[in-house]
Protein backbone atom coordinates (compact mmCIF):
# COMPACT_ATOMS: atom_id res chain seq x y z
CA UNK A 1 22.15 -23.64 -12.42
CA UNK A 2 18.68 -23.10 -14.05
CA UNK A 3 15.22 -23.29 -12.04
CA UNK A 4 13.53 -25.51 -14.16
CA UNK A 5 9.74 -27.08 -13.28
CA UNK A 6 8.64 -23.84 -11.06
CA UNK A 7 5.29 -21.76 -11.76
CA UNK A 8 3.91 -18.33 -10.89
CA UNK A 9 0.84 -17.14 -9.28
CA UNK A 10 -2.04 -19.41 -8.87
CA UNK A 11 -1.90 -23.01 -9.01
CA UNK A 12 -4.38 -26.41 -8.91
CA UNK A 13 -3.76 -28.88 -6.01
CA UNK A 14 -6.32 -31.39 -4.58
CA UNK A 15 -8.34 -30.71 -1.59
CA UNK A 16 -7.30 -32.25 1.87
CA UNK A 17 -11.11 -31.72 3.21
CA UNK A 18 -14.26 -30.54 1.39
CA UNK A 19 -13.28 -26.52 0.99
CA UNK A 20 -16.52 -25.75 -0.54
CA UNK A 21 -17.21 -21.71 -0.06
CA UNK A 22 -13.79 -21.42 1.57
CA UNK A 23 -12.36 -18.63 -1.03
CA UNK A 24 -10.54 -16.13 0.61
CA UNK A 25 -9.03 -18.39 3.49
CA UNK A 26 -5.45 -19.60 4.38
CA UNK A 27 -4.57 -23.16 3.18
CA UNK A 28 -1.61 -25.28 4.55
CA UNK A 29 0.12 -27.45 1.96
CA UNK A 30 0.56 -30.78 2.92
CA UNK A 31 0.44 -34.70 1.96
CA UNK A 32 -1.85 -37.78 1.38
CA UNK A 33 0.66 -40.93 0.77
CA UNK A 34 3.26 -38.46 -1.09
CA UNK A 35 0.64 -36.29 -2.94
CA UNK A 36 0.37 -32.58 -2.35
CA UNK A 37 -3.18 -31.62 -0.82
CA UNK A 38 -4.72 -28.44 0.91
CA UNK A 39 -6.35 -27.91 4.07
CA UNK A 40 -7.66 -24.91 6.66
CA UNK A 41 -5.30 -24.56 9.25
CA UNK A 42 -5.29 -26.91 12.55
CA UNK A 43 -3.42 -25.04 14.60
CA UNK A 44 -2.73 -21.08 14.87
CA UNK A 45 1.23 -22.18 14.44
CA UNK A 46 0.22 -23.76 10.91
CA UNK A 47 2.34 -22.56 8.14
CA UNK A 48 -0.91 -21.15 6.08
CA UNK A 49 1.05 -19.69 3.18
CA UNK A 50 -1.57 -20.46 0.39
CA UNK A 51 -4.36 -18.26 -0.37
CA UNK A 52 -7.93 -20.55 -1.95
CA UNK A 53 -8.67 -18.93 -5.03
CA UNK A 54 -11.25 -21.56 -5.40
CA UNK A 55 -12.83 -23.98 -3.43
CA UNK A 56 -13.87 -27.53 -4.16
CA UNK A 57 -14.90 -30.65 -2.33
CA UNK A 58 -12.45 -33.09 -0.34
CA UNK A 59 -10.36 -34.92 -2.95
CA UNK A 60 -11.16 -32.31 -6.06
CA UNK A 61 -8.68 -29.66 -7.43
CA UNK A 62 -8.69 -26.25 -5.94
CA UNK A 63 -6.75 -23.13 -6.75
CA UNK A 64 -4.12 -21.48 -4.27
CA UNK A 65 -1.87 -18.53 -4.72
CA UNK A 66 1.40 -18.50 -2.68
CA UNK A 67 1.50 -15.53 -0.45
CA UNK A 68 4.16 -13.42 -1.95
CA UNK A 69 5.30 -9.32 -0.54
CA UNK A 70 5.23 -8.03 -4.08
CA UNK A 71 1.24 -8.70 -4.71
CA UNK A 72 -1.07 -7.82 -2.52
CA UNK A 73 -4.26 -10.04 -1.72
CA UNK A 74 -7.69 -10.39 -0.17
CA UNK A 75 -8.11 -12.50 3.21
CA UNK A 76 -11.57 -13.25 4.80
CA UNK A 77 -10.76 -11.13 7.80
CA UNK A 78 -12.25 -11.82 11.61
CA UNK A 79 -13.02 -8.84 13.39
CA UNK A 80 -12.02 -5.39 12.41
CA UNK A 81 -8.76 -3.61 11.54
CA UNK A 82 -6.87 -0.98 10.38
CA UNK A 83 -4.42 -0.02 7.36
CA UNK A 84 -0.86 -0.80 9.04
CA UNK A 85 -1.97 -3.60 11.50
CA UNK A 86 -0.29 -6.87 11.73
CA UNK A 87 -2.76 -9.96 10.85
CA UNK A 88 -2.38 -13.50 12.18
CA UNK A 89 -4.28 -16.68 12.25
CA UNK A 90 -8.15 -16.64 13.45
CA UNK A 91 -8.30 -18.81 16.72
CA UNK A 92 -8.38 -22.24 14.62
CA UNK A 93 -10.43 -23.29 18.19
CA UNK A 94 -13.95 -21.90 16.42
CA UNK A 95 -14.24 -24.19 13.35
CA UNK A 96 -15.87 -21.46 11.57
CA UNK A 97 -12.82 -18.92 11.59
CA UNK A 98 -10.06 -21.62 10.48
CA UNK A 99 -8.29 -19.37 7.73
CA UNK A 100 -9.36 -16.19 8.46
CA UNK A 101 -7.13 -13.55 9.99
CA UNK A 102 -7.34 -11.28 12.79
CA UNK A 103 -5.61 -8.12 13.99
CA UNK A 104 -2.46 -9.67 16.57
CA UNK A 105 -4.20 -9.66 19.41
CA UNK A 106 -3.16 -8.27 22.87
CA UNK A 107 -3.18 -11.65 25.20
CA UNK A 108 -0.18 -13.02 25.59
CA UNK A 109 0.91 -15.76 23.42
CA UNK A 110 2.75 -16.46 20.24
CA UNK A 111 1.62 -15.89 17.09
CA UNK A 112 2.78 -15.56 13.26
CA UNK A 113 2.61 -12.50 11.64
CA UNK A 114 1.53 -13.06 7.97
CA UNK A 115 0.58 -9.46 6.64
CA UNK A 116 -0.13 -5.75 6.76
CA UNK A 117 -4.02 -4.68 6.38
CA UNK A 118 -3.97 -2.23 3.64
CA UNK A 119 -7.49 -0.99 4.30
CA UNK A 120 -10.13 -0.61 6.97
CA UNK A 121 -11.90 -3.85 7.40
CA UNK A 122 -14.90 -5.14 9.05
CA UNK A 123 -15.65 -8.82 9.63
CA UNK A 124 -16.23 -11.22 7.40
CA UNK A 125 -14.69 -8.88 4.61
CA UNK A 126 -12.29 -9.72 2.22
CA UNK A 127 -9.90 -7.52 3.36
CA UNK A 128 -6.39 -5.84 1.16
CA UNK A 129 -3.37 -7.27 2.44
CA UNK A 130 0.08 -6.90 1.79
CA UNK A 131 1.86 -10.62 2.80
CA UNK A 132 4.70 -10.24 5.08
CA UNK A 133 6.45 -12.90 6.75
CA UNK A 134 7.03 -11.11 9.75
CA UNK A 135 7.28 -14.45 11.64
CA UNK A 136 6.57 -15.45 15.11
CA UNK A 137 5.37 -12.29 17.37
CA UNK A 138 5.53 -13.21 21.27
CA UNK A 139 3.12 -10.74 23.32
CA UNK A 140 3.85 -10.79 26.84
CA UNK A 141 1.22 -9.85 29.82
């Protein structure tokens, strides 16, 4: 059997909410009455496998790349971290972080693991990252 109707490396879908400036961020795919759209995660269990490549307003085509392990990429990073450190969601909880990632933090709780920092990064950077789909991490107390 051939794969037929597949594509590579960035592609245009419509926006799910004005993603104006958002470059950078995680996107979750998802639906409006059976058409594909994007939006910045809602929850820090989202499946945010879509880096925006280029933002646009609510209803406009953007560009996403699919998070893949053999390219690395550049995520708008919260905090600070470390070549080798695991990255997960921002806390969706502060509007202003939804997308971002974050070093896996210590408190307990579950989170996904969606990439390796391949560089020293400070916040608000777009940091290197190597996509991994480590899955869910549980930290315990």
């Amino acid at each position: 059997m051939s794969q037929t109707n597949t594509r590579v490396g960035d592609f245009r879908v419509l926006a799910g909410a004005d993603l104006t400036g958002m470059e950078d961020r995680l996107v979750v795919m998802g639906q409006d009455t059976g058409v594909a759209e994007v939006a910045l995660p809602a929850a820090n269990s989202d499946f945010a496998l879509y880096v925006l490549t280029e933002g646009g307003l609510d209803g406009e085509l953007v560009a996403v790349r699919p998070l893949q392990p053999d390219r690395n990429v550049r995520l708008a990073l919260k905090g600070m971290c470390n070549p080798g450190d695991v990255l997960v969601l921002a806390d969706v909880a502060t509007a202003a972080d939804k997308g971002k990632v974050r070093v896996l933090p210590a408190v307990a709780g579950t989170y996904r693991g969606l990439g390796i920092a391949e560089q020293v990064g400070v916040d608000g950077q777009a940091v290197l990252v190597r996509p991994a789909m480590i899955g869910n991490i549980t930290v315990a107390q």
